[in-house]
Protein backbone atom coordinates (compact mmCIF):
# COMPACT_ATOMS: atom_id res chain seq x y z
CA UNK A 1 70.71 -8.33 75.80
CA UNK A 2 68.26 -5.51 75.21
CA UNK A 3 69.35 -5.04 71.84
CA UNK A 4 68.78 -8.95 70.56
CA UNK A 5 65.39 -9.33 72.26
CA UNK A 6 63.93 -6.18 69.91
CA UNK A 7 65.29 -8.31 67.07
CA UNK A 8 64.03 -11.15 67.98
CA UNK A 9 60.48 -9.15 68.03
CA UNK A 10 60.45 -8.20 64.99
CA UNK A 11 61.53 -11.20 63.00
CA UNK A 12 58.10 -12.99 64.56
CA UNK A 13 56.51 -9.98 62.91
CA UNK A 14 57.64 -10.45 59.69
CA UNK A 15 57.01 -14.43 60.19
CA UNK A 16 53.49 -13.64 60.69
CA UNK A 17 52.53 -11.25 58.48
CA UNK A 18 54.11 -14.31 55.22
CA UNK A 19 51.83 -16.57 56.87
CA UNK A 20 48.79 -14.28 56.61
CA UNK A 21 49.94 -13.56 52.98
CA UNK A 22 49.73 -17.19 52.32
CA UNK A 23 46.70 -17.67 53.83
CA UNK A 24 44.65 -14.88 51.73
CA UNK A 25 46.32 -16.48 48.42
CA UNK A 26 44.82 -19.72 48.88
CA UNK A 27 41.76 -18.68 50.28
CA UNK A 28 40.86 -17.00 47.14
CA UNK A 29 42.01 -19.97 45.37
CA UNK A 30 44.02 -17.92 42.61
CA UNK A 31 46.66 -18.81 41.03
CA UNK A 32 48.19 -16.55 38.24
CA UNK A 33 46.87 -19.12 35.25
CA UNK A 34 43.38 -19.26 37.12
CA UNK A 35 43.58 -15.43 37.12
CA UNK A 36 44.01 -15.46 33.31
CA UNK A 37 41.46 -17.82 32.75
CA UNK A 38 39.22 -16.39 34.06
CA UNK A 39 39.57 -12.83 32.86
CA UNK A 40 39.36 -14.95 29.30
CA UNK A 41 36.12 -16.32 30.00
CA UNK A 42 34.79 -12.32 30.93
CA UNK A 43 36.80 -11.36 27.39
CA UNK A 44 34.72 -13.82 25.87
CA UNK A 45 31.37 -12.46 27.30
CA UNK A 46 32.02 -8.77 26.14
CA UNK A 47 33.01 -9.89 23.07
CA UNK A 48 29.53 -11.24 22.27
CA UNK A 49 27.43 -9.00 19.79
CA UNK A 50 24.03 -8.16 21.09
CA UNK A 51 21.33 -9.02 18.85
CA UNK A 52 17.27 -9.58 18.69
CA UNK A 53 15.49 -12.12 17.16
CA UNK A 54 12.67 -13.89 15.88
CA UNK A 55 11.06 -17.11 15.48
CA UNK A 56 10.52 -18.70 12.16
CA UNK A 57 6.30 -19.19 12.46
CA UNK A 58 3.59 -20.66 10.06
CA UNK A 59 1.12 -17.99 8.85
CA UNK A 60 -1.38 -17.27 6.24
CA UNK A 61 0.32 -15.02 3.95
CA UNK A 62 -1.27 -13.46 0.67
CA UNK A 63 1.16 -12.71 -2.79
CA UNK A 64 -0.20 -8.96 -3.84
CA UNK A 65 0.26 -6.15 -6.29
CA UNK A 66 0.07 -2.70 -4.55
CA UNK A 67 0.38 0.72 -6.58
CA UNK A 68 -0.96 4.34 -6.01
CA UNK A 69 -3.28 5.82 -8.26
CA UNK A 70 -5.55 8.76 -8.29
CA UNK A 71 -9.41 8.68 -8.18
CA UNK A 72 -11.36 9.73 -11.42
CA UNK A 73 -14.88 9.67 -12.02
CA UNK A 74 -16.68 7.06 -15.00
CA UNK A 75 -18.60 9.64 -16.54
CA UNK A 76 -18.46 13.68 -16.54
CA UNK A 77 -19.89 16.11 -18.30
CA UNK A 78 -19.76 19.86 -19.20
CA UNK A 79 -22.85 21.57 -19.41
CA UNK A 80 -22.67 24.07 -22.30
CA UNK A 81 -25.81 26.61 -23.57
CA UNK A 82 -26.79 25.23 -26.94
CA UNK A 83 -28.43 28.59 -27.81
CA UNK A 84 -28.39 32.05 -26.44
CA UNK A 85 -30.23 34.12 -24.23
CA UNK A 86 -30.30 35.91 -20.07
CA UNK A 87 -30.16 33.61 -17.53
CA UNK A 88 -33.04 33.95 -15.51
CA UNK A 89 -33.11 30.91 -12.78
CA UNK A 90 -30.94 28.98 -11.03
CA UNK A 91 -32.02 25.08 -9.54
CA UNK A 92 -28.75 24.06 -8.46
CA UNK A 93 -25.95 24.61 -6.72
CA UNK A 94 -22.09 23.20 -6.18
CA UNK A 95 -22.35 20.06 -4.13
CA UNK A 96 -25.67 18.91 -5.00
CA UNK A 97 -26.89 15.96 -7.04
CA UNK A 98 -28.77 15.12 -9.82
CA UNK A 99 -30.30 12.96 -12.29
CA UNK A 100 -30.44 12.85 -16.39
CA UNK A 101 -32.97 14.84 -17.71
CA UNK A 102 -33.30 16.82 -14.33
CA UNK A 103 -33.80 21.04 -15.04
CA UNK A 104 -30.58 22.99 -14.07
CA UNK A 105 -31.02 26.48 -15.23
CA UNK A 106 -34.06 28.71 -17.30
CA UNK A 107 -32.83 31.24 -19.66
CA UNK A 108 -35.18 33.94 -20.76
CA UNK A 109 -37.88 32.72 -23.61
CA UNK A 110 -39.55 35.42 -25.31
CA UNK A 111 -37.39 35.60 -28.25
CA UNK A 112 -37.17 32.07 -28.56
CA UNK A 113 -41.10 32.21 -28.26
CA UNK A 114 -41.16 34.47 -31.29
CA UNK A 115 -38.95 33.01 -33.57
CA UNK A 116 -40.96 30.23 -33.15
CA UNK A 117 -44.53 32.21 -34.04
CA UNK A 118 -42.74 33.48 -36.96
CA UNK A 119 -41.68 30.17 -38.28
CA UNK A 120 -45.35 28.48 -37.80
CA UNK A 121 -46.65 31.20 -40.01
CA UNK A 122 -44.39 30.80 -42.76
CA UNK A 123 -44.58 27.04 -42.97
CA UNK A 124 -48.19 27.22 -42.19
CA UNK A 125 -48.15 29.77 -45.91
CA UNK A 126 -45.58 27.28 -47.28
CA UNK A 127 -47.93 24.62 -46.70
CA UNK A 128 -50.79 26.41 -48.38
CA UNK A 129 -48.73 27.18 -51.44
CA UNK A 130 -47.56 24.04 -51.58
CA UNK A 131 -51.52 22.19 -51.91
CA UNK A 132 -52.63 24.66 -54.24
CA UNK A 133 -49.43 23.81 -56.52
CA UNK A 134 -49.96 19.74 -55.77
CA UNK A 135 -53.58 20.14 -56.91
CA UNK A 136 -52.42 22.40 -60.16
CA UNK A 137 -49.87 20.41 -61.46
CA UNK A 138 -52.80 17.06 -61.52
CA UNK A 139 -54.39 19.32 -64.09
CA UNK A 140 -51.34 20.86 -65.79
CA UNK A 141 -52.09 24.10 -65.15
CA UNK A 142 -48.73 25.15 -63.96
CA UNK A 143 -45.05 23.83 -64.90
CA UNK A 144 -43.19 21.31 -62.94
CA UNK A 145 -40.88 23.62 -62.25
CA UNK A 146 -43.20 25.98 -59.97
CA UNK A 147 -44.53 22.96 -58.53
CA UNK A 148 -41.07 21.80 -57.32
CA UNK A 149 -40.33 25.13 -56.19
CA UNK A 150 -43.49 25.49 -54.01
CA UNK A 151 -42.51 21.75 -52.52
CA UNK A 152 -38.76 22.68 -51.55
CA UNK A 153 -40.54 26.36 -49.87
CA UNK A 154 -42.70 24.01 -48.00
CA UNK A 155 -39.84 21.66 -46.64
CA UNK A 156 -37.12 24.65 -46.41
CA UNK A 157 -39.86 26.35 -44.27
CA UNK A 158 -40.70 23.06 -42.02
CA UNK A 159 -36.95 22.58 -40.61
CA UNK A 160 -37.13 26.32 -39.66
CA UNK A 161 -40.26 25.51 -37.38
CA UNK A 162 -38.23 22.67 -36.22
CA UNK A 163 -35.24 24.50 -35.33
CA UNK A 164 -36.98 27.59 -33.77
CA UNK A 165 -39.14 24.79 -31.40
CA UNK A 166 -35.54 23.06 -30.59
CA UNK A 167 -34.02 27.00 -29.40
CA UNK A 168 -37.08 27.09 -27.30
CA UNK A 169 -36.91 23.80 -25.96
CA UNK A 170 -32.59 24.60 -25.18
CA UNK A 171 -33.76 27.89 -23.40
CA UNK A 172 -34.20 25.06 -20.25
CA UNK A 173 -30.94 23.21 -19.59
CA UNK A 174 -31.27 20.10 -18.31
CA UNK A 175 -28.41 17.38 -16.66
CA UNK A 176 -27.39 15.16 -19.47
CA UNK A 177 -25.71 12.52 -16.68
CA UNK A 178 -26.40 11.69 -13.44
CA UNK A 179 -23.93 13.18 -11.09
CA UNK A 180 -22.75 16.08 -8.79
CA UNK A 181 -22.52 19.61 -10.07
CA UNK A 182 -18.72 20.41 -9.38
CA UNK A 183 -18.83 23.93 -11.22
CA UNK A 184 -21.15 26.26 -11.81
CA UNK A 185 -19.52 29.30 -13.79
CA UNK A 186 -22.38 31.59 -14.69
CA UNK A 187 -24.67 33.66 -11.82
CA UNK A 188 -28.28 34.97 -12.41
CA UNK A 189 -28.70 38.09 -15.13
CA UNK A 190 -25.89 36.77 -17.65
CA UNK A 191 -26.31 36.97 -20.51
CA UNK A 192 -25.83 33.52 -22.12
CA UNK A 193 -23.82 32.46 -25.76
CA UNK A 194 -24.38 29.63 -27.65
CA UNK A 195 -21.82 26.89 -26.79
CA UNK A 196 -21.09 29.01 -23.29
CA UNK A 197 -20.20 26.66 -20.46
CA UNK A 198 -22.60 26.76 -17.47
CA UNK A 199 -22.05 23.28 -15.33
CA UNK A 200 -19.44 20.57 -14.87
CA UNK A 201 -21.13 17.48 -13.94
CA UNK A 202 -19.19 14.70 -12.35
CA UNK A 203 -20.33 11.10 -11.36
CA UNK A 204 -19.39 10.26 -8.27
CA UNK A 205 -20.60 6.31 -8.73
CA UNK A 206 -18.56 4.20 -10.19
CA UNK A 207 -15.07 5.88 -9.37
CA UNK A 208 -11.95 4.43 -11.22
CA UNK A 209 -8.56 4.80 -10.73
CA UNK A 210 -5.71 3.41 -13.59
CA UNK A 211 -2.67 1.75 -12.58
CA UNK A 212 0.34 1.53 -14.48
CA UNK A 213 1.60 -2.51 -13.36
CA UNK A 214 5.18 -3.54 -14.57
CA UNK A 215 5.07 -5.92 -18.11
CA UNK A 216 6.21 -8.88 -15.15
CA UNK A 217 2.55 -8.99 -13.89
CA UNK A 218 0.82 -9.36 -17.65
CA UNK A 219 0.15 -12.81 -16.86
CA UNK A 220 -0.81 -12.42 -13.28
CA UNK A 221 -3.77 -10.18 -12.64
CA UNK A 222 -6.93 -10.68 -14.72
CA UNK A 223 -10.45 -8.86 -14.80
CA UNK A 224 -13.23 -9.50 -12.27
CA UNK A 225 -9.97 -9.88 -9.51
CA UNK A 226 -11.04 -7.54 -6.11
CA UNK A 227 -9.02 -4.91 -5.14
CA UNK A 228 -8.64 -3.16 -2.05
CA UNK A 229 -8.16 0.86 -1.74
CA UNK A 230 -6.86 2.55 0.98
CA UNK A 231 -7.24 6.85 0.49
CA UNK A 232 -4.82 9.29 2.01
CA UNK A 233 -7.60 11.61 2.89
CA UNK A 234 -9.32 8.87 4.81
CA UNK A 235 -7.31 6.85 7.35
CA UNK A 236 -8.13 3.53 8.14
CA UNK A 237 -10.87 3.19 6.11
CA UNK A 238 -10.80 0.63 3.52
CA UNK A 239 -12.90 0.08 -0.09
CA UNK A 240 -13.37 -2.80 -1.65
CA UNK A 241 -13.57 -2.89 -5.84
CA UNK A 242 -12.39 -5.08 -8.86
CA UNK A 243 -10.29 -5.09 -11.93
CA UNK A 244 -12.90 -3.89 -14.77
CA UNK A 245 -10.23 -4.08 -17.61
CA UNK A 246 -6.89 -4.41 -18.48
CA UNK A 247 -5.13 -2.91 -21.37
CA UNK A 248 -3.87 -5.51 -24.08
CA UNK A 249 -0.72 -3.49 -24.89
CA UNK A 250 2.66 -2.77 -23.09
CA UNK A 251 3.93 0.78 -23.52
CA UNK A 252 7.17 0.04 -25.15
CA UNK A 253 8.67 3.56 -23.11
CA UNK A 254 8.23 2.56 -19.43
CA UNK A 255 7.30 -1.26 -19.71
CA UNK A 256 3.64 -1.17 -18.07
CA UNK A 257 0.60 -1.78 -19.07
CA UNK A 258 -3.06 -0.02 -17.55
CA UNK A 259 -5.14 -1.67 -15.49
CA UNK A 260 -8.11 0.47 -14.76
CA UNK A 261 -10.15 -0.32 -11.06
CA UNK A 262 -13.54 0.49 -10.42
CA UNK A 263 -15.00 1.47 -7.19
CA UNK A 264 -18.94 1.28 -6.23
CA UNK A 265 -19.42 3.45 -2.98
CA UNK A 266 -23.19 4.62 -2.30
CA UNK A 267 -22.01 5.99 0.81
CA UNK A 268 -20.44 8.85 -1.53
CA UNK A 269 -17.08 8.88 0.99
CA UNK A 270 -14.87 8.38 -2.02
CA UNK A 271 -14.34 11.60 -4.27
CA UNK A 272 -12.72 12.26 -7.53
CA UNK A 273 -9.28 13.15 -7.10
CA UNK A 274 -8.46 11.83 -4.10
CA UNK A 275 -5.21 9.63 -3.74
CA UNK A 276 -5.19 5.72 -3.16
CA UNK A 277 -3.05 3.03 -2.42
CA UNK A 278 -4.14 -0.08 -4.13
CA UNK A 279 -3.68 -3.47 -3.72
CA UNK A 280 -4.61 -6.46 -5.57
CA UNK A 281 -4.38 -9.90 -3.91
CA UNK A 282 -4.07 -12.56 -6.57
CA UNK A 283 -2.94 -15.43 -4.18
CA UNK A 284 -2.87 -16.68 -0.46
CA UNK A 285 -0.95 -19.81 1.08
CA UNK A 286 -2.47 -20.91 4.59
CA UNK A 287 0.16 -22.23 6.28
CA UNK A 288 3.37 -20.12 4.98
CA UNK A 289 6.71 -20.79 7.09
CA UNK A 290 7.71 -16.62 7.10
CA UNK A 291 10.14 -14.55 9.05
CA UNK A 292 10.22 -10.96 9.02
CA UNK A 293 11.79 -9.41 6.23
CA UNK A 294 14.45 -7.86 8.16
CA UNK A 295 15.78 -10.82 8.77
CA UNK A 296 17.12 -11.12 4.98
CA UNK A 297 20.86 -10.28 3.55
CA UNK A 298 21.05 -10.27 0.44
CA UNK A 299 24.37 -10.47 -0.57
CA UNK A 300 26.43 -11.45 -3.67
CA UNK A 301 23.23 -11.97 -5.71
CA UNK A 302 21.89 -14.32 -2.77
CA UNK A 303 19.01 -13.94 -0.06
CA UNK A 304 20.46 -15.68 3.34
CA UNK A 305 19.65 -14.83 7.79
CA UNK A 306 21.75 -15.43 9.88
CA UNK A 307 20.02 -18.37 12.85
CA UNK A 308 21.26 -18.25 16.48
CA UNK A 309 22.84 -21.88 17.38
CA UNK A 310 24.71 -23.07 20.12
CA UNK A 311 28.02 -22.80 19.66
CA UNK A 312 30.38 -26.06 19.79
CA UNK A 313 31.56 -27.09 23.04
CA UNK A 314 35.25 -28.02 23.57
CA UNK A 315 34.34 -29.33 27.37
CA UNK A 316 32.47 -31.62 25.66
CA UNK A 317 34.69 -32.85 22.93
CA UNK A 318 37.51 -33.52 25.96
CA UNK A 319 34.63 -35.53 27.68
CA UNK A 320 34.46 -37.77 24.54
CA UNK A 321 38.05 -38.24 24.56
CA UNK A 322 37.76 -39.07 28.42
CA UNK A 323 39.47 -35.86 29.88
CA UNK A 324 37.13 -35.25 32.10
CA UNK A 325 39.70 -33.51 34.65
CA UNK A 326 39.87 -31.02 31.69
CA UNK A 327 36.06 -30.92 31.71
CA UNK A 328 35.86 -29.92 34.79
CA UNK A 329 38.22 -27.42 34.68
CA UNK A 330 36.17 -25.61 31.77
CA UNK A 331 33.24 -25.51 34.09
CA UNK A 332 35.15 -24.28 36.79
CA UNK A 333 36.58 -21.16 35.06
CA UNK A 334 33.21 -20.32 33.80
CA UNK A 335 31.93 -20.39 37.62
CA UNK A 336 34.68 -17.94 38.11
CA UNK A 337 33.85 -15.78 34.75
CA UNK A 338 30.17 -15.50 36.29
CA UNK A 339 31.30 -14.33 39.45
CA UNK A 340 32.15 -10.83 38.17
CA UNK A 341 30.44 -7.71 37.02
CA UNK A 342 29.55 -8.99 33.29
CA UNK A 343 26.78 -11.84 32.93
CA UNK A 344 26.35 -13.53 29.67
CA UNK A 345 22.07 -13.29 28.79
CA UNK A 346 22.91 -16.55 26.63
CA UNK A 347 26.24 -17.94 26.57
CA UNK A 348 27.73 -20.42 23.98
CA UNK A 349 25.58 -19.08 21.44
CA UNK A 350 27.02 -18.17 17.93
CA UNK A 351 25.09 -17.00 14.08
CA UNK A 352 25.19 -19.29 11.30
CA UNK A 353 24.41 -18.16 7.84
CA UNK A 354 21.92 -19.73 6.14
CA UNK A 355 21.08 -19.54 2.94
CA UNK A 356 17.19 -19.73 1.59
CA UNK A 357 14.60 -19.38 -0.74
CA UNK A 358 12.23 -16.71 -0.32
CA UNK A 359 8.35 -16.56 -1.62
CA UNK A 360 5.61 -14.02 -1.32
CA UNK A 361 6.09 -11.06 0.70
CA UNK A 362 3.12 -9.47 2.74
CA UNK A 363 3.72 -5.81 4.61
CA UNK A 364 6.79 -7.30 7.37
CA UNK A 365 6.44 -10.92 6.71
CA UNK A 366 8.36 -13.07 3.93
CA UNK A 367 7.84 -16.81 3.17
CA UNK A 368 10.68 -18.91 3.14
CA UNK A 369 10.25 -22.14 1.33
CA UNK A 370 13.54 -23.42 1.89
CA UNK A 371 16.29 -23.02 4.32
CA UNK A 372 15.54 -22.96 7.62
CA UNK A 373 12.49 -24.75 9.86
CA UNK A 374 9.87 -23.77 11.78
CA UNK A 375 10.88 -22.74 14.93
CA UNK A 376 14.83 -21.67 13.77
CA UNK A 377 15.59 -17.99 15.66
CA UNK A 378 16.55 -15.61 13.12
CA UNK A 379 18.46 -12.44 14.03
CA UNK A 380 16.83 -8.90 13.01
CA UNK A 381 18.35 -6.70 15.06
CA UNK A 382 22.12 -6.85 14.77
CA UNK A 383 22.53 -8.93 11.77
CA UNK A 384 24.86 -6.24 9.70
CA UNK A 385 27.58 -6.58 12.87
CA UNK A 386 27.90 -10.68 12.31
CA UNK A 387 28.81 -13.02 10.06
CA UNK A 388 29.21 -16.71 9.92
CA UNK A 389 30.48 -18.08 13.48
CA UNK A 390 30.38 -14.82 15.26
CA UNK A 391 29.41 -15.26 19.55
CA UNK A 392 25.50 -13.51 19.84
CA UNK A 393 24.09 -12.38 22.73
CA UNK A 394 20.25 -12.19 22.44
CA UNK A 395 18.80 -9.26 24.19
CA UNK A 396 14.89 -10.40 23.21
CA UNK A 397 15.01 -14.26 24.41
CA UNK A 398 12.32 -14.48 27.04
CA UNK A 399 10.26 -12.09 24.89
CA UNK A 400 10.18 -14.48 22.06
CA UNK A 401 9.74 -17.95 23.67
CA UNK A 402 6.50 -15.81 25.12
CA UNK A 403 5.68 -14.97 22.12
CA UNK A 404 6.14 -17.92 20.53
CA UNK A 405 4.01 -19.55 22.92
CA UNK A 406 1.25 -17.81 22.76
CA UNK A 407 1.22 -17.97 19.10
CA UNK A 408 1.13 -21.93 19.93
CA UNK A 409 -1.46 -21.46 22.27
CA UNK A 410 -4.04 -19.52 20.27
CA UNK A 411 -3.68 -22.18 17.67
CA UNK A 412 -4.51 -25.13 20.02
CA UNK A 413 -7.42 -22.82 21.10
């Protein structure tokens, strides 16, 4: 009797713990197709591709030219000794500026001095001959030819005067251009030759700079249009200029034509040599729907983005149909999916590829003139992992709306 009442013991044991089994299976409601739904529904989530977008806005956006060209000056000038002699003085120096006519150097003047006393007196005696011969001819006392002898002495004799007065006068160099002296290459005591060079004179107002435009642009930019230059050597400042000529030819070799730019800046800032970026705006649209240019594929010869939309519902479909039992089971394994570790930032969102029409570009921002609308999200972060139909998970949603409305904001304002 001992024996049967441990076995009796132990079969309420086992009883008990089936029941509790039981128990904790329905409590947590899941049965082995519930189970597979939902790990489905998680599947789905990771499966997403995380992306960033961007609203589709209205903007003033301008249709440009930009090159890179290289600062030269409009006039410049090398100073050269147009006679010889010792260099004696000194005016200038590197760096400073000057006007035409303005004295730059004295060479010594004595020998210039003398050649010119020697030259006086022998076209003052050339003169002398000369009358004496004018008035002896009237009465034929001596031939014509010693009379036209004595005239060519006298004239011979007067551009020697001339010329020994102009040496004189070249013993003081002057600036022949306004300008900056960029070079002085001889120092006090040297002795000077004829055609030696002393200065190099640059203007530093106007500045130009040449740009070498594709053939495409011929028709597009004209003279008179302002330009915009931006130097390396000078962050964030900007100078405005215009288009002061364009060449009438296309060089057959590398299908551009020159368009030379010219730059007024008193302030002297801007120096010769110095290397630009240029840009030349030659038309604006006001209200522009753009995107930012990451947002384009181009593909197969054709510019599309890829727009977040919802993706299509099969709940809903069933609903239609009048399954609504089926409906409500959809919505029921998603309130399980959500109830794990992963949680979707935008569920039921998928990319579509649109094709468009761009515009003008300006820096990041591209106008689409056909496409998409105002407003449509485009993906720029992400878009070379999707293609048409794939589930999107946007990372940057919140951020944009915000941004969005604030953009609507300031224009209400």
């Amino acid at each position: 009797m001992k024996i049967n009442k441990n076995i009796a013991n132990s079969s309420v044991i086992l009883i008990c713990t089936g029941l509790v089994s039981l128990l904790l299976s329905a409590c947590s409601g899941g049965s082995p197709a519930q189970a597979k739904e939902s790990k489905d529904a998680k599947a789905e989530v990771v499966n997403a591709v995380p992306v960033e977008v961007a609203r589709a806005t209205r903007a003033e956006i301008a249709a440009s030219y930009n090159g890179t060209a290289t600062l030269t000056a409009d006039h410049e000038a090398q100073v050269a000794a147009k006679t010889s002699g010792v260099l004696v003085k000194l005016f200038v120096e590197e760096g400073q500026s000057v006007k035409a006519g303005q004295v730059l150097a004295q060479l010594e003047q004595e020998t210039a001095r003398a050649k010119l006393a020697q030259a006086e007196a022998q076209m003052r005696k050339a003169d002398a001959s000369f009358n004496y011969s004018e008035k002896a001819i009237q009465k034929q006392l001596i031939p014509q030819r010693d009379f036209d002898q004595a005239k060519y002495d006298m004239q011979n004799l007067r551009a020697a005067r001339e010329e020994a007065a102009l040496n004189l006068q070249f013993t003081t160099i002057t600036a022949p251009v306004d300008g900056v002296i960029a070079e002085r290459s001889v120092k006090l005591g040297n002795l000077i030759q004829t055609n030696q060079s002393l200065f190099r004179i640059v203007g530093m107002d106007p500045l130009q700079a040449v740009l070498n435009v594709p053939e495409r642009q011929l028709g597009i930019l004209k003279a008179g249009q302002q330009v915009t230059l931006e130097a390396d050597a000078l962050p964030g400042q900007k100078f405005g200029g215009s288009i002061l000529r364009i060449a009438p030819v296309v060089d057959s070799n590398s299908g551009t034509f020159r368009v030379t730019c010219e730059f007024h800046d008193k302030s002297g800032t801007l120096k010769p040599g110095m290397f630009g970026r240029i840009g030349i705006v030659y038309d604006q649209r006001a209200d522009a729907l753009t995107v930012p240019r990451s947002a384009l594929v181009e593909e197969d010869g054709e510019t599309a983005v890829f727009v977040v939309d919802k993706a299509t519902d099969k709940a809903t479909d069933d609903t239609k149909d009048g399954s609504k039992k089926d409906a409500a089971k959809k919505d029921a394994k998603l309130a399980d999916a959500n109830k794990g570790d992963v949680k979707p930032a935008a569920p039921g969102l998928v990319a579509r590829r649109k094709l468009v029409k761009v515009g003008y570009t300006e820096g990041d921002k591209v106008e689409i003139r056909s496409g998409i609308d105002a407003g449509t999200q485009v993906i720029t972060v992400g878009r070379n992992a999707v293609r048409d139909g794939t589930a999107v998970q946007v990372l940057n949603g919140d951020k944009d709306k915000q941004l969005a409305q604030k953009s609507a904001d300031e224009k209400k304002g």
